[in-house]
C-alpha atoms as a PDB file:
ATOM      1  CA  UNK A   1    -260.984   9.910 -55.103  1.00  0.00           C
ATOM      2  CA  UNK A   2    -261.594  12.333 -57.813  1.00  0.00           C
ATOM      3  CA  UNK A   3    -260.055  12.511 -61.568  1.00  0.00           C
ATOM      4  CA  UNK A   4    -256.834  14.374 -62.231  1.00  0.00           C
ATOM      5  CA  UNK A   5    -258.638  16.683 -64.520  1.00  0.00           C
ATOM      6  CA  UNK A   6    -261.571  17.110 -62.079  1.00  0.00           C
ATOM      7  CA  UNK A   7    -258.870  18.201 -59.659  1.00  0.00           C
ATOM      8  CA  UNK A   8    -257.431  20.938 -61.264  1.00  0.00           C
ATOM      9  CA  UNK A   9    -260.835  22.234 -62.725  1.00  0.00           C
ATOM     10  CA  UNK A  10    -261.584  22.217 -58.800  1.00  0.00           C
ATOM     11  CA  UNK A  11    -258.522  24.041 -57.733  1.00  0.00           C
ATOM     12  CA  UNK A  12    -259.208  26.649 -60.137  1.00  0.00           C
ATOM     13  CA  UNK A  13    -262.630  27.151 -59.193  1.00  0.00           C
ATOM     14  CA  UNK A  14    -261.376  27.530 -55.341  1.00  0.00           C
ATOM     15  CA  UNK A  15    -258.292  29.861 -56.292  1.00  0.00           C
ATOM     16  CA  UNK A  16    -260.977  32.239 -57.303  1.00  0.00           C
ATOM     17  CA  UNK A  17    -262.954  32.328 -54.119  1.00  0.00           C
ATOM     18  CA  UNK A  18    -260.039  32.597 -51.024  1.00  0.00           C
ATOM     19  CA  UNK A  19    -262.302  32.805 -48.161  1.00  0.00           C
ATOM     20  CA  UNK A  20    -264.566  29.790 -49.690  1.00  0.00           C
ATOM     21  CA  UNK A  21    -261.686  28.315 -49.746  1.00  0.00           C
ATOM     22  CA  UNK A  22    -260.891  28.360 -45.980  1.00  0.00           C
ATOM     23  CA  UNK A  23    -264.379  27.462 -45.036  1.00  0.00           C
ATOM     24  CA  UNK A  24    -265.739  24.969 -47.031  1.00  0.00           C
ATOM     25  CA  UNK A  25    -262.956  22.892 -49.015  1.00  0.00           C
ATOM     26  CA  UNK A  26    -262.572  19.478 -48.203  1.00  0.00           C
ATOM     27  CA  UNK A  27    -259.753  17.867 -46.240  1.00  0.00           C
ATOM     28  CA  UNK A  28    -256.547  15.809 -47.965  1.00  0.00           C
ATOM     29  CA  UNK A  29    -257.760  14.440 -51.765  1.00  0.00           C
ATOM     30  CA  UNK A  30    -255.535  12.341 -53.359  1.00  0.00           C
ATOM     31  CA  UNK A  31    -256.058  11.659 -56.941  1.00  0.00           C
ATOM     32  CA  UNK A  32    -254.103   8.824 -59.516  1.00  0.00           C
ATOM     33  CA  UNK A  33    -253.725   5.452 -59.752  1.00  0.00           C
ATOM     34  CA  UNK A  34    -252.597   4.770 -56.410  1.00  0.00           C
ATOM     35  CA  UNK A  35    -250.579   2.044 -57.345  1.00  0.00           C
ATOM     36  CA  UNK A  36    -247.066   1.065 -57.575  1.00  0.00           C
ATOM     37  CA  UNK A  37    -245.033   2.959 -59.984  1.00  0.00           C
ATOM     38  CA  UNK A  38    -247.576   5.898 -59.817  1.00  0.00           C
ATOM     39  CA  UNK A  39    -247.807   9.672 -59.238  1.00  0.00           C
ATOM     40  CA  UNK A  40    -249.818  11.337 -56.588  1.00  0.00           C
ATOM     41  CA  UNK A  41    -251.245  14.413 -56.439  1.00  0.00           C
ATOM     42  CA  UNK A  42    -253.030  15.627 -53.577  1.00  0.00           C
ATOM     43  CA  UNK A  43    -254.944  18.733 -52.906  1.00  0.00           C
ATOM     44  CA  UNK A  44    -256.119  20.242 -49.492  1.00  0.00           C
ATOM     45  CA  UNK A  45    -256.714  23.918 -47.543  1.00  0.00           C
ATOM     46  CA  UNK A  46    -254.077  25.870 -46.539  1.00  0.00           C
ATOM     47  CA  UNK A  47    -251.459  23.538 -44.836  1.00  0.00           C
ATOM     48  CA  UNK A  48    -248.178  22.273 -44.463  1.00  0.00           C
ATOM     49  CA  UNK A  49    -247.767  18.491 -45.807  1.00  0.00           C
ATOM     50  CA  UNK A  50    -245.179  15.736 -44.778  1.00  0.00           C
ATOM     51  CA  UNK A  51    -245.050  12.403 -46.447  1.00  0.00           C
ATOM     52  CA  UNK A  52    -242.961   9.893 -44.137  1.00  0.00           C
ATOM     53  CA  UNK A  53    -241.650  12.726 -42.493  1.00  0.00           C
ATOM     54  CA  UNK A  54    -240.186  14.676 -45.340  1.00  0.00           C
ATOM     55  CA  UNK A  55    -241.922  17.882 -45.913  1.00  0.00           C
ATOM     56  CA  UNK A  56    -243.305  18.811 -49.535  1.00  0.00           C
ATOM     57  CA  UNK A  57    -243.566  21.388 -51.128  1.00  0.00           C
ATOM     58  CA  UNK A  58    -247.577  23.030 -51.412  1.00  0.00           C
ATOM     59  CA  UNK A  59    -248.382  25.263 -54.194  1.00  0.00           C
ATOM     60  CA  UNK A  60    -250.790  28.276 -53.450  1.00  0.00           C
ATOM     61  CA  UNK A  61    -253.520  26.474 -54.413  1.00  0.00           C
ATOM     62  CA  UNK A  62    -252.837  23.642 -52.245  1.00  0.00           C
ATOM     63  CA  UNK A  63    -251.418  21.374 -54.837  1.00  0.00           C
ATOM     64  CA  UNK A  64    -248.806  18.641 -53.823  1.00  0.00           C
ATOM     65  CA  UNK A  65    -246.849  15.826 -55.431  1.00  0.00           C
ATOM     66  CA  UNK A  66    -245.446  12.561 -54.369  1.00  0.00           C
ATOM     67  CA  UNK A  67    -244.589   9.143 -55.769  1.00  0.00           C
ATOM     68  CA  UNK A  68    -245.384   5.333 -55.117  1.00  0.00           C
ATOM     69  CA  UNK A  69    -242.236   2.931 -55.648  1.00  0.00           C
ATOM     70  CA  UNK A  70    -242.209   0.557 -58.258  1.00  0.00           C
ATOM     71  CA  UNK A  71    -242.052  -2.015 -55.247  1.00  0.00           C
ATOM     72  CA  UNK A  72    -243.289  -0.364 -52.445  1.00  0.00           C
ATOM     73  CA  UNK A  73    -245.092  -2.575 -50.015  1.00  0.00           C
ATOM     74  CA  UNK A  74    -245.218  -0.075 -47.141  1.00  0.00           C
ATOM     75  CA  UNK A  75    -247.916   2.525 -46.790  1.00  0.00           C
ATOM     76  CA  UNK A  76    -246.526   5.846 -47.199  1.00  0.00           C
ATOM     77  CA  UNK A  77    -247.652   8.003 -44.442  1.00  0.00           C
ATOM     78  CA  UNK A  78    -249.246  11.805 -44.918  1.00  0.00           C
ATOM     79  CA  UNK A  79    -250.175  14.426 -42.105  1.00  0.00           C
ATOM     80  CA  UNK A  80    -251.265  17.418 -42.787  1.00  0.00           C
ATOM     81  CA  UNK A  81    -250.821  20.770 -40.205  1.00  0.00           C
ATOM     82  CA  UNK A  82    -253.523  23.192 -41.583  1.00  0.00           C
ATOM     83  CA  UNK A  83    -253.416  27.250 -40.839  1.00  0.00           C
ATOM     84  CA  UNK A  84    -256.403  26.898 -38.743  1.00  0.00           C
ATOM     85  CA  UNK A  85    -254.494  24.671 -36.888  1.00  0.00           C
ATOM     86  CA  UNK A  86    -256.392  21.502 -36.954  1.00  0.00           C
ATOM     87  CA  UNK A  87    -254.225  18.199 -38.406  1.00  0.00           C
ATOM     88  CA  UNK A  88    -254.884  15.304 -40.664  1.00  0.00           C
ATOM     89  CA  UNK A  89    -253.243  11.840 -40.791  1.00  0.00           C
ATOM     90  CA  UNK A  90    -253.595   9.580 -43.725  1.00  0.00           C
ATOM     91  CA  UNK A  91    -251.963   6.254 -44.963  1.00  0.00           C
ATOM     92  CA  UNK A  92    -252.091   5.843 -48.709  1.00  0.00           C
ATOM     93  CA  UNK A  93    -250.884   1.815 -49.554  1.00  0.00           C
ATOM     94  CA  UNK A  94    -250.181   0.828 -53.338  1.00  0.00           C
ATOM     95  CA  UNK A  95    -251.404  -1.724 -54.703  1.00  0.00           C
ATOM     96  CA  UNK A  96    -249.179  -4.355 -55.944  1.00  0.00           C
ATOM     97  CA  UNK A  97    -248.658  -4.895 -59.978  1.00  0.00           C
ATOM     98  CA  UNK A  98    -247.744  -7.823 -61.835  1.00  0.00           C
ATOM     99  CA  UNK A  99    -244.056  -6.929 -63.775  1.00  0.00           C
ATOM    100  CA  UNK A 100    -243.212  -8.838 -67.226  1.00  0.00           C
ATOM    101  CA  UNK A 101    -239.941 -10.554 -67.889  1.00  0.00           C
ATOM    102  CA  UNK A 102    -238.134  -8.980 -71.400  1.00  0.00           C
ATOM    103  CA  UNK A 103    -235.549 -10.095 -73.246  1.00  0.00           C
ATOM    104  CA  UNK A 104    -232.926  -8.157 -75.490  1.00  0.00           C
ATOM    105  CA  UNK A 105    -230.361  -9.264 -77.929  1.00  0.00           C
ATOM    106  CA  UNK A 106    -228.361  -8.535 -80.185  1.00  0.00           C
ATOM    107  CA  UNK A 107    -226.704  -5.275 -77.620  1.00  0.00           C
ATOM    108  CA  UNK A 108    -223.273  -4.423 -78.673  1.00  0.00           C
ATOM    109  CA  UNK A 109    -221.210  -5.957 -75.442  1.00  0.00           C
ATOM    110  CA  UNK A 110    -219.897  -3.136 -74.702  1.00  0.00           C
ATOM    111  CA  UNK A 111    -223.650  -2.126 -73.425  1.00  0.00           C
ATOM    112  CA  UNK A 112    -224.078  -5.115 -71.412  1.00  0.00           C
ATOM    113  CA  UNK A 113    -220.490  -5.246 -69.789  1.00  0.00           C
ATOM    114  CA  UNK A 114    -218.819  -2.006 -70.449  1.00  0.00           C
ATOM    115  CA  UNK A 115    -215.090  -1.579 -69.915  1.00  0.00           C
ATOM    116  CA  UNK A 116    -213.888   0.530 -66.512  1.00  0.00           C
ATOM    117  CA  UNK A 117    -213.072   3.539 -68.553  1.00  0.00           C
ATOM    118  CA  UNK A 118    -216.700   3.553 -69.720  1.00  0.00           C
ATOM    119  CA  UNK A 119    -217.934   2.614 -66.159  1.00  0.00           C
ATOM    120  CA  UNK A 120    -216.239   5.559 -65.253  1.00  0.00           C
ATOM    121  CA  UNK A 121    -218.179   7.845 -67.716  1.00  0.00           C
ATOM    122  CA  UNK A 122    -221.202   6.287 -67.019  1.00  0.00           C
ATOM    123  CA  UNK A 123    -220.932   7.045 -63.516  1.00  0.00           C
ATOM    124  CA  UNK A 124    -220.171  10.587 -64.354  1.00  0.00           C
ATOM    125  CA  UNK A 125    -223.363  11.152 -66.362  1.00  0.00           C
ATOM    126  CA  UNK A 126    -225.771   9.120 -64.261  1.00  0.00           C
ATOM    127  CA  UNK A 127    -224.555  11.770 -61.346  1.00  0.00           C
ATOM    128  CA  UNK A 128    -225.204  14.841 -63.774  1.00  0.00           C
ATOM    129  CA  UNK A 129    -228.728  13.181 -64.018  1.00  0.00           C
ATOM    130  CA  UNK A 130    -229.366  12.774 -60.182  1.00  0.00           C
ATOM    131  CA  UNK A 131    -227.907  16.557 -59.799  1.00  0.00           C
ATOM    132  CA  UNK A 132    -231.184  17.273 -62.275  1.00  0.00           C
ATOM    133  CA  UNK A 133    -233.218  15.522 -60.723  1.00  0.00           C
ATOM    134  CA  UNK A 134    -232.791  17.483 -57.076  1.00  0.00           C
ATOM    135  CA  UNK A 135    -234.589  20.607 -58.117  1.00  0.00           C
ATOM    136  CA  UNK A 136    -237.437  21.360 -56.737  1.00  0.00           C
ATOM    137  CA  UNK A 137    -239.036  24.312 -58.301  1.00  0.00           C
ATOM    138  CA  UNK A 138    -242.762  26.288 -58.209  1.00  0.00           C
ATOM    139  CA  UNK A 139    -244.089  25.146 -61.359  1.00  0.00           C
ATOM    140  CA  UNK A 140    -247.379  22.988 -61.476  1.00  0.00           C
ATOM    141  CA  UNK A 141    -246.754  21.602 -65.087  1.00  0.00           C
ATOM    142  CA  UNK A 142    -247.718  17.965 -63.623  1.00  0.00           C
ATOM    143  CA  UNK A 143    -250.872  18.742 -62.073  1.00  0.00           C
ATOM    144  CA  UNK A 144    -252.732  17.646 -65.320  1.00  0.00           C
ATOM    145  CA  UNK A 145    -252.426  14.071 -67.229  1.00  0.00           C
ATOM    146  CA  UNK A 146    -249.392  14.209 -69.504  1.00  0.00           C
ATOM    147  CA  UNK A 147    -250.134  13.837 -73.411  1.00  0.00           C
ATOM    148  CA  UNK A 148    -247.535  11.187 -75.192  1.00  0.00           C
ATOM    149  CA  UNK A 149    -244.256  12.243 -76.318  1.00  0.00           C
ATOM    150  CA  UNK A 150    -244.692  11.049 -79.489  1.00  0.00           C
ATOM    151  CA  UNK A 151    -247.066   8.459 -81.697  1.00  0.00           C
ATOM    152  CA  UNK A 152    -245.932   4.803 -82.035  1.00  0.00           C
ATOM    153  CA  UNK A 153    -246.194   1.502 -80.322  1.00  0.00           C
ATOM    154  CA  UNK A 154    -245.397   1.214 -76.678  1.00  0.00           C
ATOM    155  CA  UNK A 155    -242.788  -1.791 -77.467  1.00  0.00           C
ATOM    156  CA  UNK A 156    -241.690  -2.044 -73.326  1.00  0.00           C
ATOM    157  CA  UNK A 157    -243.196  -1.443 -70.479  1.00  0.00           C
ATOM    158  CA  UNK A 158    -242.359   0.071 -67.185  1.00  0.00           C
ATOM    159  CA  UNK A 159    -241.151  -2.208 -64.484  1.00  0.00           C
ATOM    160  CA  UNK A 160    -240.481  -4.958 -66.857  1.00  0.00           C
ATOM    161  CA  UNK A 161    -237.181  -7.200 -65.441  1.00  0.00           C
ATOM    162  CA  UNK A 162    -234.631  -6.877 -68.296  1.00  0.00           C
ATOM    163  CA  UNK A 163    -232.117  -9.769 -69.532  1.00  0.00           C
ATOM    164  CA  UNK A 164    -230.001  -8.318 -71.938  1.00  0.00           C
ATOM    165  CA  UNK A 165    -227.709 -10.704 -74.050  1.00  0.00           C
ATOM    166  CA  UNK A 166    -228.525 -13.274 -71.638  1.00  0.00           C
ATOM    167  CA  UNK A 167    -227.415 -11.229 -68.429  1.00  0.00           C
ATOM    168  CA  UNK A 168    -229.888 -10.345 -66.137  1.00  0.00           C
ATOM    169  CA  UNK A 169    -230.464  -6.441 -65.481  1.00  0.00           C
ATOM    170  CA  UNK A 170    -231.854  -3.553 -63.550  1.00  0.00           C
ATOM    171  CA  UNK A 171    -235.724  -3.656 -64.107  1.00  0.00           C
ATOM    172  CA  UNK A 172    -236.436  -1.353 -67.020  1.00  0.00           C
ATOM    173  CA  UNK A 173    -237.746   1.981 -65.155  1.00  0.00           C
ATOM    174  CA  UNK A 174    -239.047   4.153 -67.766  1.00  0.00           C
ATOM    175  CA  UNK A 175    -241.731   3.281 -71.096  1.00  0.00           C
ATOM    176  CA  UNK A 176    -240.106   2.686 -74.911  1.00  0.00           C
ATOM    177  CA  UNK A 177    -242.404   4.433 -77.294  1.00  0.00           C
ATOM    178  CA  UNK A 178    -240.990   2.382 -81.215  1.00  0.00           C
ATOM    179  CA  UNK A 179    -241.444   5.117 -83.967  1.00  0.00           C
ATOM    180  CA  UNK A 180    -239.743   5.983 -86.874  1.00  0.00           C
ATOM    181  CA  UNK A 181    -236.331   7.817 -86.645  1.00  0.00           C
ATOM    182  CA  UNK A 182    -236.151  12.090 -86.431  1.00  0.00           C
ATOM    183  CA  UNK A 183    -240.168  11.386 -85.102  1.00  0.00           C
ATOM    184  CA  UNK A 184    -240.537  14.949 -83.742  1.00  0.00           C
ATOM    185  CA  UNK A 185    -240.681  14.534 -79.370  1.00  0.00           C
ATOM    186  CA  UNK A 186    -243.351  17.203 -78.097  1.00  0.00           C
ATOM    187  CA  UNK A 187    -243.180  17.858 -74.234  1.00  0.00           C
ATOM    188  CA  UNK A 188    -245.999  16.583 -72.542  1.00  0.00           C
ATOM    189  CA  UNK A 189    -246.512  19.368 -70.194  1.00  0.00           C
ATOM    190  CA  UNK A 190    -245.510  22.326 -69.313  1.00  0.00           C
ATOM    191  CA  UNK A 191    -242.028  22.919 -67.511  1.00  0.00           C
ATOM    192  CA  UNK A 192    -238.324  23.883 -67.699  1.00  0.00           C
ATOM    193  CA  UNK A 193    -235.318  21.991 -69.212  1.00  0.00           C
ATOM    194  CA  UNK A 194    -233.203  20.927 -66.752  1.00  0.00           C
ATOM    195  CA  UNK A 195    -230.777  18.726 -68.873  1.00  0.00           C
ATOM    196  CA  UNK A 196    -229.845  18.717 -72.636  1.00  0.00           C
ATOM    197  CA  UNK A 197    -226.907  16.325 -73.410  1.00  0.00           C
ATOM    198  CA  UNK A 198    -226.376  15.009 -76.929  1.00  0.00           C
ATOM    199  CA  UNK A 199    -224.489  11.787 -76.186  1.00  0.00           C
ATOM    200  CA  UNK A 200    -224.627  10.297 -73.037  1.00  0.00           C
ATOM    201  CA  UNK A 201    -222.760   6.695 -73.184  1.00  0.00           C
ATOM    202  CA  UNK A 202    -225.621   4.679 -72.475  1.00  0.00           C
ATOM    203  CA  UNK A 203    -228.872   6.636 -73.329  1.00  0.00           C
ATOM    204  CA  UNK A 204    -227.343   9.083 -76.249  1.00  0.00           C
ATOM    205  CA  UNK A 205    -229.358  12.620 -76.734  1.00  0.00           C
ATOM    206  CA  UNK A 206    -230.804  12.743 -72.959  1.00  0.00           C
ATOM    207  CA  UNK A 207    -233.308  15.458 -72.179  1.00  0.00           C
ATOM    208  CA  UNK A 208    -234.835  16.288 -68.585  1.00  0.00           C
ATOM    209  CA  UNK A 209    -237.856  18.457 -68.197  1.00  0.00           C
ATOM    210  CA  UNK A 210    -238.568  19.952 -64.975  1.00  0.00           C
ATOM    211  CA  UNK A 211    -242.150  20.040 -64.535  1.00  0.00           C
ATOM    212  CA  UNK A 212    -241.868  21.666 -61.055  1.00  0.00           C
ATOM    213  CA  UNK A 213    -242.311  19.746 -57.184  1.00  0.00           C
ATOM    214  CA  UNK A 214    -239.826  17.352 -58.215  1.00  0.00           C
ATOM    215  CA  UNK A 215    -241.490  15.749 -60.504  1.00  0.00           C
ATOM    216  CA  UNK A 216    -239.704  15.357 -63.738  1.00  0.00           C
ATOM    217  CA  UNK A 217    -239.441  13.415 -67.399  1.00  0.00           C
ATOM    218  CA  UNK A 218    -236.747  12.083 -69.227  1.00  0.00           C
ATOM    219  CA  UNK A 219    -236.178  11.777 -72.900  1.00  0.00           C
ATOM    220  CA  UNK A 220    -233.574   9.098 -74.486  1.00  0.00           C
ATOM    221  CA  UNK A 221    -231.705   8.045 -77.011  1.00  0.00           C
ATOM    222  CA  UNK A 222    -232.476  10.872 -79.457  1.00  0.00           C
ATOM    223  CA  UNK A 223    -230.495  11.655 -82.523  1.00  0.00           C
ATOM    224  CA  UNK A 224    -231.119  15.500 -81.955  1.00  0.00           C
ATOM    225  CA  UNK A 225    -231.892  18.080 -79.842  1.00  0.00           C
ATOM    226  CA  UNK A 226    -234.166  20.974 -79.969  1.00  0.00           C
ATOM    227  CA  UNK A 227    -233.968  22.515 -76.423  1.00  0.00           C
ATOM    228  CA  UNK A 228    -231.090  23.518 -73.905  1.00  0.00           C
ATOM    229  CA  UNK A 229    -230.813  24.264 -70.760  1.00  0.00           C
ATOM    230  CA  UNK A 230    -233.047  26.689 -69.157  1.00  0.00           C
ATOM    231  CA  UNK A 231    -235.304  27.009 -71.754  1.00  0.00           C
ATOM    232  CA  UNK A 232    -239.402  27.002 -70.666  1.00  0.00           C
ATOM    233  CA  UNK A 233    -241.238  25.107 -72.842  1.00  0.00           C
ATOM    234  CA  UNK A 234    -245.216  24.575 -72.900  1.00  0.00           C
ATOM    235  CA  UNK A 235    -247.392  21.065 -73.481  1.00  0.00           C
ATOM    236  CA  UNK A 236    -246.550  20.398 -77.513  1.00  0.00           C
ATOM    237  CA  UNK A 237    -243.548  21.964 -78.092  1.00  0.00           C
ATOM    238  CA  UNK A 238    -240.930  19.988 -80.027  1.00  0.00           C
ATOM    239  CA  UNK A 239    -237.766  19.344 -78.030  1.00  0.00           C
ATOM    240  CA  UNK A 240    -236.358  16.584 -80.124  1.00  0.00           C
ATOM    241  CA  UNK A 241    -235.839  13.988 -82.566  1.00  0.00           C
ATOM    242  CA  UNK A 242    -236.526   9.756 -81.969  1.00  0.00           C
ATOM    243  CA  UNK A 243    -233.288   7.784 -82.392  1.00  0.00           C
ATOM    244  CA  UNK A 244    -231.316   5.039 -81.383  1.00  0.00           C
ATOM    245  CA  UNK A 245    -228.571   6.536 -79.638  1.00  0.00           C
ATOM    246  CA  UNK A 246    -226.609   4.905 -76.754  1.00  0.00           C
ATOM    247  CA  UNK A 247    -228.015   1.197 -75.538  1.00  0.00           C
ATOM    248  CA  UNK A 248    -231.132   0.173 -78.544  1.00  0.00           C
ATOM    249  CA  UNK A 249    -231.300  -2.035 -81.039  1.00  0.00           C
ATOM    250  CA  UNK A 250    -233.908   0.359 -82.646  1.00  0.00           C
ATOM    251  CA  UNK A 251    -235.594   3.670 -82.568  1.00  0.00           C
ATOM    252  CA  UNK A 252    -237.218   4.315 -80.040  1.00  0.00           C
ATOM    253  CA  UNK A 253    -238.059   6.760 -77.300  1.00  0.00           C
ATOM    254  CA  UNK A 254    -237.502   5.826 -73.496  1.00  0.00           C
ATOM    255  CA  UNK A 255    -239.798   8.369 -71.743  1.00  0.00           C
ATOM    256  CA  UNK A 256    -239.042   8.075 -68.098  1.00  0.00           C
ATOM    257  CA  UNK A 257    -241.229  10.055 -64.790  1.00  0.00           C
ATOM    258  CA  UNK A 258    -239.005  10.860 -61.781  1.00  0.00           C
ATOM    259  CA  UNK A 259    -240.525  11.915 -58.667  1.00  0.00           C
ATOM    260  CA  UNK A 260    -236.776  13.360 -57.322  1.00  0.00           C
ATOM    261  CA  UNK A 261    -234.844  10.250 -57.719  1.00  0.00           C
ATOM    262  CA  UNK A 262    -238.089   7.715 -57.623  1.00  0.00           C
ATOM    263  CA  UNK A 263    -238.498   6.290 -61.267  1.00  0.00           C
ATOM    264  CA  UNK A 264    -242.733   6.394 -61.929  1.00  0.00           C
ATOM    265  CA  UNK A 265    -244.300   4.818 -64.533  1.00  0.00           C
ATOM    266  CA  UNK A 266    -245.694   7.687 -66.803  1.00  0.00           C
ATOM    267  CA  UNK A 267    -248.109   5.445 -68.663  1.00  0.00           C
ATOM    268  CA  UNK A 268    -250.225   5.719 -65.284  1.00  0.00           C
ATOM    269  CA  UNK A 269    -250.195   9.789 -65.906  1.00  0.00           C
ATOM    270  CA  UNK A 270    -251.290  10.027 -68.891  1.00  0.00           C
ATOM    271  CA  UNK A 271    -254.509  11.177 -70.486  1.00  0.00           C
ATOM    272  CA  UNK A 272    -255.027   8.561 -72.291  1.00  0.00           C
ATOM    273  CA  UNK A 273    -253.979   4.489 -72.356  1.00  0.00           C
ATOM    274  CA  UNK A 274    -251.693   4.251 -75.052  1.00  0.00           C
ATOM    275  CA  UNK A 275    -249.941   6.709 -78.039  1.00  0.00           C
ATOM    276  CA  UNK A 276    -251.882   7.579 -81.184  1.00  0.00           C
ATOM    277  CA  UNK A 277    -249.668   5.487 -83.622  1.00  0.00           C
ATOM    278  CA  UNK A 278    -247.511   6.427 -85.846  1.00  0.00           C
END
């Protein structure tokens, strides 16, 4: 297993020698974590790629993307079909991780048991967000660890199981990043907004960049926006303001990695361990 970084420096190298390419790369490298909760991203010779039997999506270069569940137990199963018509089979097991137990109070009830007119909206909005999170665009924007969002202290972690007022909860899928409110929000990587809303029920200003193979990141509860949809934007650009829109108790940023509809831990995509702080 080589780095990320190391990957793409590779890749490069190879994209400008085509018929090296052919003859001497190396079969299927996979490069990450390989854990649960983590991205993948695999690199190999010309080829077509299946993971359990879906087919993915192979950039020129022979870059490719897929995800480990937070609680995947299973190995996930890769073959490859190359143009020279030899094939590769691979099983890639996760390793198992340790989640913590959180609690939150002081949620306005309405958060913890909303009414059936807000259920209703919720629903709505969560389905706008799974709509985004289909696409499954060109774009290589994930190949290289993502810089942080923004400075501050990571205040919960990914895969932590969530009791809010005292009721038990989804396990929190995403990272909260506590900084100062109107804290400028820089995209991480390159890629494409795919959502903009200002004030979703639950997770207020909601942003969705499309970072391209399905692979995507989410930005809530911000008081402001600075991007719409459609717009490209590269690593650093601002594309909103920290706040504590929708469900918090302070402001914060949830930053949340989506392989399609698989919630990733992006803390295990980053360059480095933790935020600068703020």
């Amino acid at each position: 297993m080589i780095s990320r970084r190391g990957l793409v420096a590779g890749v490069c190298a190879l994209a400008a020698a085509p018929l090296r390419l052919k003859a001497d790369s190396p079969p299927l490298i996979l490069t990450g974590p390989m854990e649960q909760g983590s991205l993948v991203i695999g690199f190999a010779r010309p080829c077509s790629v299946t993971v359990d039997g879906a087919r993915l999506r192979v950039s020129e270069h022979g870059i490719f993307v897929f995800g480990f569940a937070y609680d995947q137990t299973a190995p996930t199963r890769l073959e490859a079909r190359y143009d020279d018509g030899a094939q590769e089979r691979r099983e890639a097991l996760p390793r198992p991780r340790q989640y913590e137990t959180q609690s939150v109070n002081g949620l306005p009830e309405r958060f913890v048991a909303p009414s059936a007119e807000q259920l209703a909206r919720i629903e709505a909005e969560n389905a706008r967000v799974f709509e985004a999170r289909k696409r499954d665009t060109a774009g290589v924007g994930f190949a290289e660890p993502f810089d942080w969002p923004i400075p501050g202290i990571v205040s919960s972690l990914y895969g932590s199981r969530r009791i809010d007022n005292g009721k038990p909860m989804a396990p929190h899928l995403g990272l909260d990043i506590a900084a100062p409110e109107n804290t400028p929000i820089r995209a991480p990587a390159d890629g494409e907004v795919s959502l903009a809303e200002p004030d979703f029920f639950l997770t207020g200003g909601t942003t969705l960049l499309d970072h391209g193979h399905g692979v995507s990141t989410a930005y809530v509860h911000q008081n402001a926006l600075r991007v719409k949809v459609g717009d490209r934007v590269r690593r650093g650009d601002v594309i909103g303001l920290v706040g504590m829109k929708g469900r918090a108790t302070g402001p914060h940023l949830h930053w949340g990695l989506n392989w399609f509809q698989m919630r990733l831990d992006p803390s295990r995509s980053t360059a480095t361990p933790a935020p600068a702080r703020a």
